[in-house]
Protein backbone atom coordinates (compact mmCIF):
# COMPACT_ATOMS: atom_id res chain seq x y z
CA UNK A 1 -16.07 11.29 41.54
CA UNK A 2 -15.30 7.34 41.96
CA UNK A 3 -12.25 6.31 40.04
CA UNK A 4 -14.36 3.13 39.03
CA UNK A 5 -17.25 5.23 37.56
CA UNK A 6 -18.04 5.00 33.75
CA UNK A 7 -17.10 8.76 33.40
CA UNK A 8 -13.86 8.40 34.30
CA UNK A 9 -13.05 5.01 32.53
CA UNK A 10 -14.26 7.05 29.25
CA UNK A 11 -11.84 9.78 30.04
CA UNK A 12 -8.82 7.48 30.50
CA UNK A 13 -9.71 5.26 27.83
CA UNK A 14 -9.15 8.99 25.78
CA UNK A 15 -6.28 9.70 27.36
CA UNK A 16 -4.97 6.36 26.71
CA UNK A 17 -6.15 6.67 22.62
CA UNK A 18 -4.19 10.27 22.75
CA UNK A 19 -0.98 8.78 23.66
CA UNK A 20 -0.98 5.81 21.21
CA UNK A 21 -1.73 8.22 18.70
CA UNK A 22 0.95 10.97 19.41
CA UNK A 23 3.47 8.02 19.88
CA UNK A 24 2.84 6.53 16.34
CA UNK A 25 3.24 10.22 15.09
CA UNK A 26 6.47 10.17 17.08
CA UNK A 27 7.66 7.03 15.61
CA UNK A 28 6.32 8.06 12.12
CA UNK A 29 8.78 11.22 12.07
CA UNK A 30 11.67 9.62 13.71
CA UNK A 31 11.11 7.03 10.66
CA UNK A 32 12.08 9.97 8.27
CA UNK A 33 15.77 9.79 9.51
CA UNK A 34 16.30 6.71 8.16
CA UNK A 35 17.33 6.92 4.03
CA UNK A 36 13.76 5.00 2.71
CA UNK A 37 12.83 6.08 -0.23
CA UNK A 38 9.36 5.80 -1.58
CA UNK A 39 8.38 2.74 -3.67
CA UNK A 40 7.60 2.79 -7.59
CA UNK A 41 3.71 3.88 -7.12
CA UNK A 42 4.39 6.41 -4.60
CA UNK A 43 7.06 7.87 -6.70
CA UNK A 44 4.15 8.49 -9.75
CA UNK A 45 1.47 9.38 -7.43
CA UNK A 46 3.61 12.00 -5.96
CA UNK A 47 4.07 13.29 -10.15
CA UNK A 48 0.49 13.13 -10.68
CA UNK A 49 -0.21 14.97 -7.85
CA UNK A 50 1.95 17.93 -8.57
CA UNK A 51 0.45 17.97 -12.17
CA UNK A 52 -2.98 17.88 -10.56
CA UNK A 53 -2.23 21.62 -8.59
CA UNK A 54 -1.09 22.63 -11.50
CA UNK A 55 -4.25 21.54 -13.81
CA UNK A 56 -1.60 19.28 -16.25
CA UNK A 57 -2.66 15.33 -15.02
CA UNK A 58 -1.00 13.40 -17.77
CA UNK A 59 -1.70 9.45 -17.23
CA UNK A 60 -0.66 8.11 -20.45
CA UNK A 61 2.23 6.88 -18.68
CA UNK A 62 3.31 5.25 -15.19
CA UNK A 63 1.24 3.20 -12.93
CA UNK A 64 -2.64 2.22 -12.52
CA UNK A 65 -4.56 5.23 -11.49
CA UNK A 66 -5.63 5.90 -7.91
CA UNK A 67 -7.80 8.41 -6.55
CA UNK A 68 -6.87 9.02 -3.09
CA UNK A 69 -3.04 8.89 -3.13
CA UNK A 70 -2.53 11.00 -5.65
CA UNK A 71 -5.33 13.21 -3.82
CA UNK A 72 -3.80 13.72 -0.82
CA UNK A 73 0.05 13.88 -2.85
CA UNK A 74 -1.88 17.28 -4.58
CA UNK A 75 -2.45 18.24 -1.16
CA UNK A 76 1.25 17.57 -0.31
CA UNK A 77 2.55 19.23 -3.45
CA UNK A 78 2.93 22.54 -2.05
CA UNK A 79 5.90 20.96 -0.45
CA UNK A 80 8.08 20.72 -3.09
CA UNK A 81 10.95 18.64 -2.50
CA UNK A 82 10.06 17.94 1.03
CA UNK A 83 6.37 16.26 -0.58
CA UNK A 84 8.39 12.55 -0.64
CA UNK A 85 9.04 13.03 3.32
CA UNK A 86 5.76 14.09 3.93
CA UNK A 87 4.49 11.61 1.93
CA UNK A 88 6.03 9.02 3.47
CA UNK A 89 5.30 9.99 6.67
CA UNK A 90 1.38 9.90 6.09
CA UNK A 91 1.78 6.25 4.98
CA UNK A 92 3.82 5.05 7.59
CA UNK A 93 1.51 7.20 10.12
CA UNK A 94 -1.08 4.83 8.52
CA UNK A 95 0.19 1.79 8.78
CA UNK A 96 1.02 2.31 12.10
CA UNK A 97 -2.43 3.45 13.08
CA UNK A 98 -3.47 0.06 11.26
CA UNK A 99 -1.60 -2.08 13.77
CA UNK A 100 -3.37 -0.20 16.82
CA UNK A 101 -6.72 -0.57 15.05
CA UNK A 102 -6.34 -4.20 14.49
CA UNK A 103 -5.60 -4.25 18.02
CA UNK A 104 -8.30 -2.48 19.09
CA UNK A 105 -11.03 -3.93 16.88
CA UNK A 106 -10.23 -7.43 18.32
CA UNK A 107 -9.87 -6.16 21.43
CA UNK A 108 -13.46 -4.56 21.48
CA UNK A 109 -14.66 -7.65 19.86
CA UNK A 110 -13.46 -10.29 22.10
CA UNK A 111 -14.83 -8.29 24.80
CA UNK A 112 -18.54 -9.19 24.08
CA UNK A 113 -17.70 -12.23 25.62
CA UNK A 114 -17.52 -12.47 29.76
CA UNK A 115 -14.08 -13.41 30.78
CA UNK A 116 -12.35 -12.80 27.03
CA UNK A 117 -9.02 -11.21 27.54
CA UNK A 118 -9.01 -7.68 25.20
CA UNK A 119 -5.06 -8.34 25.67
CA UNK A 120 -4.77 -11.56 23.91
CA UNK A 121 -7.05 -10.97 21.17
CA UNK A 122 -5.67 -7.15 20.26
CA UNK A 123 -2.12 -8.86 20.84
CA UNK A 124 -2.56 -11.53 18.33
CA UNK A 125 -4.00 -9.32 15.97
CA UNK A 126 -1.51 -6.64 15.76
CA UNK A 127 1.31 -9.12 15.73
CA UNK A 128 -0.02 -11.07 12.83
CA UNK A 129 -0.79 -8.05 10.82
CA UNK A 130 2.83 -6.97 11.57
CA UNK A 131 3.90 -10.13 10.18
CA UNK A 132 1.95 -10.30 6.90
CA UNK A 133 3.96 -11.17 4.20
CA UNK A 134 4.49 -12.47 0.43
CA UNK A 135 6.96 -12.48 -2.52
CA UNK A 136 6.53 -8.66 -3.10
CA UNK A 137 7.68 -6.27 -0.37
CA UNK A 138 5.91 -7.87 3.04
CA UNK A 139 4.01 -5.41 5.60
CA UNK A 140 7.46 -4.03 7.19
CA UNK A 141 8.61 -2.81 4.20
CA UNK A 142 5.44 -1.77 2.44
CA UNK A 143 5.24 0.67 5.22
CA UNK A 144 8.51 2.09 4.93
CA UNK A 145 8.41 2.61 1.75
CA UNK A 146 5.06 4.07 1.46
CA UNK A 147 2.58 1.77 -0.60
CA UNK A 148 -1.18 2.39 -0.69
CA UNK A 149 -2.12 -1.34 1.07
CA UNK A 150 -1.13 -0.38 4.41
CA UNK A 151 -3.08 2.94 4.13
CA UNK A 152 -5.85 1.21 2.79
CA UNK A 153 -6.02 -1.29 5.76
CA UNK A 154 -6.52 1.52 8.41
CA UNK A 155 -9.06 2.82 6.47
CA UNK A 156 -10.93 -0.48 6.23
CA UNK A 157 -9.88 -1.19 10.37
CA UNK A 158 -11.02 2.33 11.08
CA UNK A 159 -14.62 1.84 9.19
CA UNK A 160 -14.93 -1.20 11.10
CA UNK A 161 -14.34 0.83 14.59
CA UNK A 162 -16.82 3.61 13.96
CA UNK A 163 -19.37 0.95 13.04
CA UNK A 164 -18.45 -1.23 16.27
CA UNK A 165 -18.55 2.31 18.16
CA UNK A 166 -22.12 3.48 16.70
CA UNK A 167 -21.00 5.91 13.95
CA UNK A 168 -22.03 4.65 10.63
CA UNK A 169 -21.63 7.71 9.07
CA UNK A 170 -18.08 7.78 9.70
CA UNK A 171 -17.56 3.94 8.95
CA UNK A 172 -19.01 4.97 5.43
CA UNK A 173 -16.45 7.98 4.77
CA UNK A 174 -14.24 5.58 5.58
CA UNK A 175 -15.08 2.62 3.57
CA UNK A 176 -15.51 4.96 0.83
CA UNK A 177 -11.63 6.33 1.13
CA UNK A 178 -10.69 2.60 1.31
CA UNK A 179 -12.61 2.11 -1.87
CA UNK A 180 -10.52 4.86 -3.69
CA UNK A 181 -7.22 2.92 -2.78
CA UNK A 182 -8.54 -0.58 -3.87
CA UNK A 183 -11.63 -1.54 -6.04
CA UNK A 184 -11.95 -4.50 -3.96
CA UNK A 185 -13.65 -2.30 -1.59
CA UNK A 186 -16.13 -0.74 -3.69
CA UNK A 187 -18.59 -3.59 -3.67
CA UNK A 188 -18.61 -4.08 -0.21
CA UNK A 189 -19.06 -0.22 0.48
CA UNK A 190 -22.17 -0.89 -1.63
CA UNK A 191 -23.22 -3.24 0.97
CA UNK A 192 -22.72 -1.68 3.45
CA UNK A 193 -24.26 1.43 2.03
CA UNK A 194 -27.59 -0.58 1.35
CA UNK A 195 -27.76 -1.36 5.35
CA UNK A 196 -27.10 2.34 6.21
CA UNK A 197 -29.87 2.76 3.79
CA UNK A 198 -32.27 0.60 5.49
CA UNK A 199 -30.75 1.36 9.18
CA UNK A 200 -30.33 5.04 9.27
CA UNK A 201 -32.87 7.10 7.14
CA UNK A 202 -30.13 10.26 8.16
CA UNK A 203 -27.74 8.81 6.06
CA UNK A 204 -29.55 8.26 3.03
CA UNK A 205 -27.68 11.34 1.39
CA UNK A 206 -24.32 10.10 2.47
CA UNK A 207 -25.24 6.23 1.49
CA UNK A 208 -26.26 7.77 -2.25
CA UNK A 209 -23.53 10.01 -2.38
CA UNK A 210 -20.50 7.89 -1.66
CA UNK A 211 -21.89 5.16 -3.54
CA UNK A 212 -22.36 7.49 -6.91
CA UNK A 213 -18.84 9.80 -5.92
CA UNK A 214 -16.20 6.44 -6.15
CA UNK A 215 -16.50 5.47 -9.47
CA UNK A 216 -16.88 8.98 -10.66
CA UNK A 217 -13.09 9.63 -8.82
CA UNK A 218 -12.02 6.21 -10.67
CA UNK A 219 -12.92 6.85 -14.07
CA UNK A 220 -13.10 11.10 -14.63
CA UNK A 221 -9.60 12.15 -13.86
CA UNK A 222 -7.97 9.06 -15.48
CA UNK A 223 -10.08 9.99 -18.73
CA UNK A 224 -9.01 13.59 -18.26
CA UNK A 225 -5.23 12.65 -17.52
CA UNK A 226 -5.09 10.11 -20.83
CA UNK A 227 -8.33 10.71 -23.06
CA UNK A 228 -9.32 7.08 -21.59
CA UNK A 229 -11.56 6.30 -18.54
CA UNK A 230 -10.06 2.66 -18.86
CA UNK A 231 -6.57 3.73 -19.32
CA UNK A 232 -5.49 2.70 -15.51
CA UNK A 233 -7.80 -0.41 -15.70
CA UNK A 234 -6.06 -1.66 -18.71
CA UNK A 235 -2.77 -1.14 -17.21
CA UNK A 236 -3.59 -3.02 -14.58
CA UNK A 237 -3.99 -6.31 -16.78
CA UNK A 238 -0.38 -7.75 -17.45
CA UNK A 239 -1.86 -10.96 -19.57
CA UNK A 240 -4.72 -11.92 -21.95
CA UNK A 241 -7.60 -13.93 -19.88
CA UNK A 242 -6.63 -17.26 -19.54
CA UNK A 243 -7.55 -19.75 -22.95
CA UNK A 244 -8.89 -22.61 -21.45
CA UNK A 245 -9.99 -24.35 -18.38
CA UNK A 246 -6.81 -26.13 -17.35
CA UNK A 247 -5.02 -22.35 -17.79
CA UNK A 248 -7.60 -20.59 -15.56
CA UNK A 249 -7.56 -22.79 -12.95
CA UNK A 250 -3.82 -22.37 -12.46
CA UNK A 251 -4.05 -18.60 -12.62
CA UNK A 252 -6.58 -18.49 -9.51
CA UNK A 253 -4.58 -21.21 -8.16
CA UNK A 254 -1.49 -19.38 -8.05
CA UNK A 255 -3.24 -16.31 -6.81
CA UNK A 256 -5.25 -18.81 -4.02
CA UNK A 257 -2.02 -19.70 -2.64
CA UNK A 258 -0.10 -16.20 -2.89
CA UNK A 259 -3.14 -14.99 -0.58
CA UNK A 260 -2.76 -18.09 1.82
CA UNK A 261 1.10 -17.67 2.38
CA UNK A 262 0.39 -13.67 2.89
CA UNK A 263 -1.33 -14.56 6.30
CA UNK A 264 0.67 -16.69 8.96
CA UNK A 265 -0.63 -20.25 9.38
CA UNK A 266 -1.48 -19.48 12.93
CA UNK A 267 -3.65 -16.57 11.53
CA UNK A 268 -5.92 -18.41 9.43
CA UNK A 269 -6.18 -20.99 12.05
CA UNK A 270 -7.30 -18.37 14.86
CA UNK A 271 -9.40 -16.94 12.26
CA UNK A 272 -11.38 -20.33 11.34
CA UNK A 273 -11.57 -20.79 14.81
CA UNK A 274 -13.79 -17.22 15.96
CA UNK A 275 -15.91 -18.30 12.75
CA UNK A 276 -16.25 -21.82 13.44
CA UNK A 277 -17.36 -20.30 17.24
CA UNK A 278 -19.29 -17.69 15.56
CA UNK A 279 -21.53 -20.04 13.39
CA UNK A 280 -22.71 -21.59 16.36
CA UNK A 281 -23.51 -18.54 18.29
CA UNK A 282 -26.45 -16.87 15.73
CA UNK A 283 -26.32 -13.31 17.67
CA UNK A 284 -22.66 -13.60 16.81
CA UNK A 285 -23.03 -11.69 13.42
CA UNK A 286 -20.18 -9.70 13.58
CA UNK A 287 -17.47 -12.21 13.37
CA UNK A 288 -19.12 -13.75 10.60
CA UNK A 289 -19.45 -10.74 8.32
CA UNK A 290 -16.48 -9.40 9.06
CA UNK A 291 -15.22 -13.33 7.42
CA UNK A 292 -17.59 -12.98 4.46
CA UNK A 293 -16.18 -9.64 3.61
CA UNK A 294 -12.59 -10.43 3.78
CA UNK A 295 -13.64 -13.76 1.91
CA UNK A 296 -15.37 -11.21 -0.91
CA UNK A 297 -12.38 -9.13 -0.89
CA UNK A 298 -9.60 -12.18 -1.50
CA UNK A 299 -12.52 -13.90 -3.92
CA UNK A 300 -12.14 -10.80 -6.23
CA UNK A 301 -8.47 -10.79 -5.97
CA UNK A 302 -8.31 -13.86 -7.19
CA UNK A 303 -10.70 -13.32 -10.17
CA UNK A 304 -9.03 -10.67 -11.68
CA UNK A 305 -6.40 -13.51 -12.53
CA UNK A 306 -9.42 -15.18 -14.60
CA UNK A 307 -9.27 -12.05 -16.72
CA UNK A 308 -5.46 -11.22 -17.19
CA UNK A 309 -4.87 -8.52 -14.34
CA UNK A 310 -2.09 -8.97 -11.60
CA UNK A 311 -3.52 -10.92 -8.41
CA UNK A 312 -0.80 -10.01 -6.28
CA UNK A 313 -1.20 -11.02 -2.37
CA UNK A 314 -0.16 -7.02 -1.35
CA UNK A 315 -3.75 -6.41 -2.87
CA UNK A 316 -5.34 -8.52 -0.92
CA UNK A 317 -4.00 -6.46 2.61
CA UNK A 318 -6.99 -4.68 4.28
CA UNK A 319 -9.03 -7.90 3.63
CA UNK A 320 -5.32 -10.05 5.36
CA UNK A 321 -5.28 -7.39 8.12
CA UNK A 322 -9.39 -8.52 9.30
CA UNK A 323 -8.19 -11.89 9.26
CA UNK A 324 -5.57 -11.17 11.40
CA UNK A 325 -8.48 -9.79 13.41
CA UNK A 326 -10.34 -12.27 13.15
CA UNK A 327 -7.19 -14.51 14.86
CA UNK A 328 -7.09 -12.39 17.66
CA UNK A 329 -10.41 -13.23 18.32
CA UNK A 330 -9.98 -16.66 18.23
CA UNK A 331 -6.97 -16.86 20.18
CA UNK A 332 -9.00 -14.72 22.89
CA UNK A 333 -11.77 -17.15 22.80
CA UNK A 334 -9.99 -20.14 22.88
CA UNK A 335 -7.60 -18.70 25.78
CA UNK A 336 -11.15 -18.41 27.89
CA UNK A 337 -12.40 -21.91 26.92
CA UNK A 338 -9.09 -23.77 27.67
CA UNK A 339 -9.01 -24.52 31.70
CA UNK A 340 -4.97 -24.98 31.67
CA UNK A 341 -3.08 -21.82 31.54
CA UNK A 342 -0.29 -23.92 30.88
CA UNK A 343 -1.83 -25.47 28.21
CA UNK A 344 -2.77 -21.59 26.56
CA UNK A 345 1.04 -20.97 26.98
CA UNK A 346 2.29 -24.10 24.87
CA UNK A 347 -0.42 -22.85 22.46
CA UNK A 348 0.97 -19.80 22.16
CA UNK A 349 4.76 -20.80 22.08
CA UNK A 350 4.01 -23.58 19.53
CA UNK A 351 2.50 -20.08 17.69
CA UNK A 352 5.43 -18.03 18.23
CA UNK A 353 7.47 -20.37 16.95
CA UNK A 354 5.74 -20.77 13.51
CA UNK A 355 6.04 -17.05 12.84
CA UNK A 356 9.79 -16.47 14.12
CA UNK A 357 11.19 -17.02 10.95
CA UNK A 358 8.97 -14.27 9.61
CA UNK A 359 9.75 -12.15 12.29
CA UNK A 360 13.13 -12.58 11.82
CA UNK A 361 13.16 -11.50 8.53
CA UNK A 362 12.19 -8.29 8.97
CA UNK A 363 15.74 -7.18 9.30
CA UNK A 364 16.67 -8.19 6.07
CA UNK A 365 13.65 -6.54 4.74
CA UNK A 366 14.73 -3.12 6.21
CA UNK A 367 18.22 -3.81 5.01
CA UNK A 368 16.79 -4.07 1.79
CA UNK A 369 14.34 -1.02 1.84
CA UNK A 370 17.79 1.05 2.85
CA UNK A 371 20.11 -0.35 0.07
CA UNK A 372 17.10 0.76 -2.20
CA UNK A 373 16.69 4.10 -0.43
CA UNK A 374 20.48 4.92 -0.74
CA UNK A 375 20.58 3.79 -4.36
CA UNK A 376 17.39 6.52 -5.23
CA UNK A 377 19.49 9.23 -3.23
CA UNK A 378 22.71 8.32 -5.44
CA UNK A 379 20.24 8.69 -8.09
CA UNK A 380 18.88 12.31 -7.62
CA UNK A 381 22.63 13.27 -7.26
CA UNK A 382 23.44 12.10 -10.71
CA UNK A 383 21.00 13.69 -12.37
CA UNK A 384 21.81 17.05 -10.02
CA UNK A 385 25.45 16.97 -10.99
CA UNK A 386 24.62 15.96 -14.66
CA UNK A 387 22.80 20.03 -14.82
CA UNK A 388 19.24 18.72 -14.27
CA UNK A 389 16.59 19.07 -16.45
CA UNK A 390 18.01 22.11 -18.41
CA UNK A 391 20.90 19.42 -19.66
CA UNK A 392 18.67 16.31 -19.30
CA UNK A 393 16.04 17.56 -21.67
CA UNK A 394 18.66 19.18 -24.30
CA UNK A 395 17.55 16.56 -26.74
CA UNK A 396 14.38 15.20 -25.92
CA UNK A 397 12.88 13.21 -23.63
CA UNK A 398 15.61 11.71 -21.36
CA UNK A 399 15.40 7.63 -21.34
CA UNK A 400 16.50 5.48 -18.22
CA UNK A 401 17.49 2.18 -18.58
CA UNK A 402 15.36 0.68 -15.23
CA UNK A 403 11.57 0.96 -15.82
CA UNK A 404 11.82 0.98 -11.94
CA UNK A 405 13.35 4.01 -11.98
CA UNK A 406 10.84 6.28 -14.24
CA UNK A 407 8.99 7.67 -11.52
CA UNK A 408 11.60 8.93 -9.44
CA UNK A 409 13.58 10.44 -12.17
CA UNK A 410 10.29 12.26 -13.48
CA UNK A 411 9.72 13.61 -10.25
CA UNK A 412 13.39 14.54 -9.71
CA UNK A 413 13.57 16.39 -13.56
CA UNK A 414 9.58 17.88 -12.50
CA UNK A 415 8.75 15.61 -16.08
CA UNK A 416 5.53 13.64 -16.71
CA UNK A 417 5.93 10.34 -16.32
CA UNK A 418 5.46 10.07 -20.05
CA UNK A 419 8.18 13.07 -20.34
CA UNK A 420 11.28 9.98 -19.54
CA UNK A 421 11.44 7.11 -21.89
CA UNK A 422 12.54 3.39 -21.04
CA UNK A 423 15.03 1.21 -23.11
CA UNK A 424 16.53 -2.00 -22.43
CA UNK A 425 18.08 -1.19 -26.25
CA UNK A 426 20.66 0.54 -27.58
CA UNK A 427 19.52 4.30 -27.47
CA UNK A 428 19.64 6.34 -31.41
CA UNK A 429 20.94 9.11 -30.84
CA UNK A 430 21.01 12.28 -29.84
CA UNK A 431 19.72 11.43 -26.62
CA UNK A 432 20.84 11.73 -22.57
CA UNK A 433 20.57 8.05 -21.00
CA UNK A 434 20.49 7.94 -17.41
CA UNK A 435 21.99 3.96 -16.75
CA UNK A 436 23.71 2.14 -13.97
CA UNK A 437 27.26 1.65 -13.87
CA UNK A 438 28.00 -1.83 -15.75
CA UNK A 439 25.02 -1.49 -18.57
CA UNK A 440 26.33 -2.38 -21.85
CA UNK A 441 26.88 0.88 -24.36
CA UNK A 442 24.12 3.27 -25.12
CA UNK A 443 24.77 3.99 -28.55
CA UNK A 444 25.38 1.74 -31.74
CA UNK A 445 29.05 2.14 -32.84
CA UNK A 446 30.20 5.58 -34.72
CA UNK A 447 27.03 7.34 -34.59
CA UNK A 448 28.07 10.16 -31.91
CA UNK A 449 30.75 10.77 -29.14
CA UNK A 450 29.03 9.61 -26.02
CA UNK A 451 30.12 11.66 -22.81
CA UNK A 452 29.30 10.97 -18.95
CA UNK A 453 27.91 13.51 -17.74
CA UNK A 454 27.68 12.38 -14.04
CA UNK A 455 28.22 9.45 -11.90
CA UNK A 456 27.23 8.75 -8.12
CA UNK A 457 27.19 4.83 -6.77
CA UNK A 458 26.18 3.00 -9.32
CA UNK A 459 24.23 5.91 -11.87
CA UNK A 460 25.64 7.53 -14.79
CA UNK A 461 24.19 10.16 -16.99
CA UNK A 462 25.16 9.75 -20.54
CA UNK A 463 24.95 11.92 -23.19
CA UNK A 464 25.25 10.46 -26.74
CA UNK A 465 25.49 12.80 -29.71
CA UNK A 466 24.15 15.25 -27.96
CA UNK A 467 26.04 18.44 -27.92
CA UNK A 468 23.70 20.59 -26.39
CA UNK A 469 24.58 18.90 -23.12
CA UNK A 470 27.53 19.99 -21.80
CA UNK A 471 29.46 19.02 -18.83
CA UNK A 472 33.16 19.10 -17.52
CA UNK A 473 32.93 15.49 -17.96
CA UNK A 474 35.27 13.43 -20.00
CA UNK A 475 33.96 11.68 -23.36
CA UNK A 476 34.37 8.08 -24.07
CA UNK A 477 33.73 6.03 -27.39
């Protein structure tokens, strides 16, 4: 058999897919050596999904509810106190496998067009995702320290694939896992449920089924976990809708521009550029609903700041990471319509040089992810030296001074997240208080001795008038 025959392309091309896969597994495992702790979220989905195996889903307390991470935490629970580093290694297995699908999306759509390099336009689009970034932990770090955006993005970039590669059904499973990490999706799952309605009569069952299933999964165990379908959607909100016109249009201008500095200037502008293209080629219909999607997406980001809920940019992710597709594309495009090579070079240097800064500060962001990390271990071996939960729980519900830090001690003590209180007051006693080193006193004056049960770093365990908890430690007034 020819070496040039389509056969044996298709078998490479698998060969090639293997190895990019096994290596990101590689690189997702060597990850685990470094001391990264999960994030906030992670921390409580990892709770809820031990109380899930064990039938007890409390979500009075913690973050807003979502389906699939603290799905596949239950699956992880089993684990025990290795579920974290598994954990962790799924989400940075996924946003790894998010860079290579960004590459290969834009890849497979540049290559439509005769003499479109695959290289530049995958290129561009993995680098740009790479270097997505806001106020709140930027794509580096989100990765490392296991957030749901990430995760969501190669859900949304693997959808997009199986549709590109003639498997709707698959780019429906998909969409539909996407839409149980952010309800931005849902609505655009709907759409494209409506065309696999219309399309493929086969997948009428899965179109209906999906569609009815992601709500259900949104609203039944969050009313089973706190008595209140709307519990997680209410903790989402962080402010009253906006009371006037001149207030609202702040709000969605603040959240505007928190979704324009997520995506690298060069990004958007590669981005307008396959649309701009796109709009005057009408067979072209890809590019330009894979625009009005991520346009949807960043549209509804932006109006949940009309109604009091957090607009953060890291929400906004999947729909970020098919603009940075979408710049690929464009840079692959213009690369074929500019005669000069030398001119495509300056293009790209003048590029490269407006995303170096963000590039560079990666470092600090994985310098920060590890001073985090190492502060969470000192953490865990406070509260084990302190006589865990046996002595933690001696007087009720042990209270932490750094809302930050509820999940991970919950997790740590095997506590709901409602089971650990939060103060930024002095503590009545009798009461443990787990507080860093510095933090003004826990009790008010002559009601109790207050003793230390445990310090590591910069955490102490307190206990004040408490004498249940005991420890070799010495007491202080």
């Amino acid at each position: 058999m020819s070496a040039s025959t389509p056969e044996h392309r298709a078998d490479a091309g698998r060969w090639i897919a293997a190895g990019v896969v096994g290596g990101c597994v590689l690189l997702a495992g060597l990850s685990l050596l470094l001391p990264i702790t999960p994030a906030f979220d992670p921390w409580a989905w990892l709770v809820w999904g031990r109380e899930l195996t064990r039938l007890e889903l409390d979500t009075t307390a913690g973050p807003s509810w979502k389906p699939l991470p603290v799905f596949m935490t239950a699956i992880l629970a089993p684990l025990g106190d290795a579920a974290p580093q598994a954990w962790l290694f799924v989400a940075r297995l996924s946003g790894l496998l998010a860079i290579v699908l960004a590459w290969r999306v834009a890849a497979d759509i540049a290559s439509r067009d005769a003499g479109t390099s695959r290289i530049v336009a995958g290129a561009g689009a993995a680098l740009t995702l790479v270097l997505l970034s806001d106020p709140e932990p930027p794509f580096a770090r989100q990765i490392l320290q296991g957030t749901s955006e990430p995760l969501c993005a190669a859900l949304v970039l693997g959808a997009i694939d199986r549709h590109l590669r003639g498997r709707p059904g698959a780019a429906l499973v998909l969409g539909a896992l996407a839409a149980l990490v952010r309800p931005e999706a849902f609505p655009l799952l709907l759409a494209y449920a409506v065309w696999a309605w219309r399309e493929a009569p086969r997948l009428r069952a899965l179109a209906a089924s999906v569609a009815l299933a992601v709500p259900v999964l949104w609203v039944v165990p969050d009313l089973l976990g706190s008595g209140d379908g709307r519990t997680g959607g209410d903790r989402a909100r962080v402010a009253d809708s906006p009371d006037s016109v001149s207030a609202a249009a702040e709000a969605f201008g603040d959240a505007l521009w928190g979704l324009v500095v997520l995506v690298p200037a060069p990004a958007w502008i590669g981005a307008a550029i396959a649309l701009a293209l796109a709009l005057r080629t009408p067979r072209d219909r890809l590019v330009i609903a894979l625009a009005a999607g991520a346009g949807v997406w960043m549209a509804l980001v932006c109006a949940g700041a009309l109604v009091g809920y957090a607009a953060l940019p890291r929400f906004a992710v999947p729909a970020a990471a098919v603009v940075c597709v979408l710049a690929g594309v464009g840079a692959a495009r213009v690369a074929a319509l500019v005669p000069s090579r030398v001119l495509v070079a300056l293009l790209a240097l003048v590029a490269a040089a407006v995303m170096l800064p963000r590039a560079l500060d990666i470092r600090d962001d994985v310098d920060e992810a590890l001073a985090i990390g190492r502060e969470e271990d000192d953490l865990r071996s406070a509260l084990e030296r302190a006589g865990g939960t046996p002595v933690l729980t001696a007087c009720g519900s042990p209270v932490v001074r750094d809302p930050l830090a509820l999940p991970a001690v919950a997790w740590h003590l095997d506590l709901p997240l409602s089971g650990v209180g939060v103060s930024g007051t002095p503590v009545e006693p009798p009461r443990v208080v787990i507080a860093r080193t510095g933090v003004s006193s826990v009790t008010p004056a002559g009601r109790g001795v207050t003793t230390v049960l445990a310090r590591d770093g910069r955490w102490r365990v307190i206990a004040t008038g408490c004498p249940d908890a005991r420890s070799g430690s010495s007491e202080v007034r």
